[in-house]
C-alpha atoms as a PDB file:
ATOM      1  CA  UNK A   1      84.828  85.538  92.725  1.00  0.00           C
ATOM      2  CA  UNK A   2      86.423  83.557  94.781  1.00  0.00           C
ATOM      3  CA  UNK A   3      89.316  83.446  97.017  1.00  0.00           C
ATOM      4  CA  UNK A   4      92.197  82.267  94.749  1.00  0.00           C
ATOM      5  CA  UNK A   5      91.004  84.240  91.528  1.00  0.00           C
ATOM      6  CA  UNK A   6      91.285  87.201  93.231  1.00  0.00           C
ATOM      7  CA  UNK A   7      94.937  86.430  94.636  1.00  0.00           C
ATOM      8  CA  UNK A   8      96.013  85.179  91.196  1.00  0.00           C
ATOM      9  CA  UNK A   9      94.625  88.561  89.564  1.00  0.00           C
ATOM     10  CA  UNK A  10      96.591  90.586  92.102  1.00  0.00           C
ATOM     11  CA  UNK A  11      99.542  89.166  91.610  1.00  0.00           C
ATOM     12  CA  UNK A  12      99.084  89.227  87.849  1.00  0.00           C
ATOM     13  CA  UNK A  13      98.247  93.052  88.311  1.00  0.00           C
ATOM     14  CA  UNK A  14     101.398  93.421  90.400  1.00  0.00           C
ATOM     15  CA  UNK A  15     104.128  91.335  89.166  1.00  0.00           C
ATOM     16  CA  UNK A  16     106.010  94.969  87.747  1.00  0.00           C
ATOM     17  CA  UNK A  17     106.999  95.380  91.626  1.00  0.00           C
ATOM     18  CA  UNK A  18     107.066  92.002  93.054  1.00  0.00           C
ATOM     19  CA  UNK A  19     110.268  91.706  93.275  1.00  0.00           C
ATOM     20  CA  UNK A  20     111.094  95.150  94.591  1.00  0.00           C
ATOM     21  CA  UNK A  21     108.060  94.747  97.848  1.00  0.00           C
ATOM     22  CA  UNK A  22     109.653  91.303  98.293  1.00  0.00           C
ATOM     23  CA  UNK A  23     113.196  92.912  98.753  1.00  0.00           C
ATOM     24  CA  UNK A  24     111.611  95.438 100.706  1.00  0.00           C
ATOM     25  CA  UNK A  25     110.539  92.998 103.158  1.00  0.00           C
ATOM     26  CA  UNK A  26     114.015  91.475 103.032  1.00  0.00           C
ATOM     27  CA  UNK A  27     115.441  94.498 104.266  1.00  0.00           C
ATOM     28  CA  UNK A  28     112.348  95.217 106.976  1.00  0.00           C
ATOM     29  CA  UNK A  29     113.180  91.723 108.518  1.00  0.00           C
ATOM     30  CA  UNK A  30     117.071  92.080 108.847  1.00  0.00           C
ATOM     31  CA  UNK A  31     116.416  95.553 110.240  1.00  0.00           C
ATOM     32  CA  UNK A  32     114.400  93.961 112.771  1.00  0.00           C
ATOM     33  CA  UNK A  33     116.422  91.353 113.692  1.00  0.00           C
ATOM     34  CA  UNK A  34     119.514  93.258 113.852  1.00  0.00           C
ATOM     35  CA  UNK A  35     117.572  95.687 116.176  1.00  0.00           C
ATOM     36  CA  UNK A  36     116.402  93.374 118.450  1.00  0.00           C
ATOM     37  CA  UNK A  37     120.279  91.943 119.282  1.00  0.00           C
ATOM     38  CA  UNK A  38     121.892  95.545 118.883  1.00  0.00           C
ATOM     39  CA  UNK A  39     121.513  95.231 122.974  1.00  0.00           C
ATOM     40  CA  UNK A  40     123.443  92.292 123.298  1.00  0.00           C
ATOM     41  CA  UNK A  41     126.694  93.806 121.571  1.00  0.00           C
ATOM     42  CA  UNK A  42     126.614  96.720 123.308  1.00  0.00           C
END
């Protein structure tokens, strides 16, 4: 099997919550960055 057949299965398996781990990363990203320049405002 190779390489893209098994991405294209797993996303086919997991499209139900795509959308929900995408916005999860969203929100892991602008925690980050917020975190990172909390410093510079206080």
């Amino acid at each position: 099997m190779s390489t893209m057949s098994q991405l294209k299965s797993i996303a086919a398996r997991s499209q139900a919550t795509l959308l929900q781990d995408a916005a999860g990363v969203a929100a892991l990203i602008v925690m980050l960055v917020v975190g990172l320049h909390l410093p510079a405002f206080i």
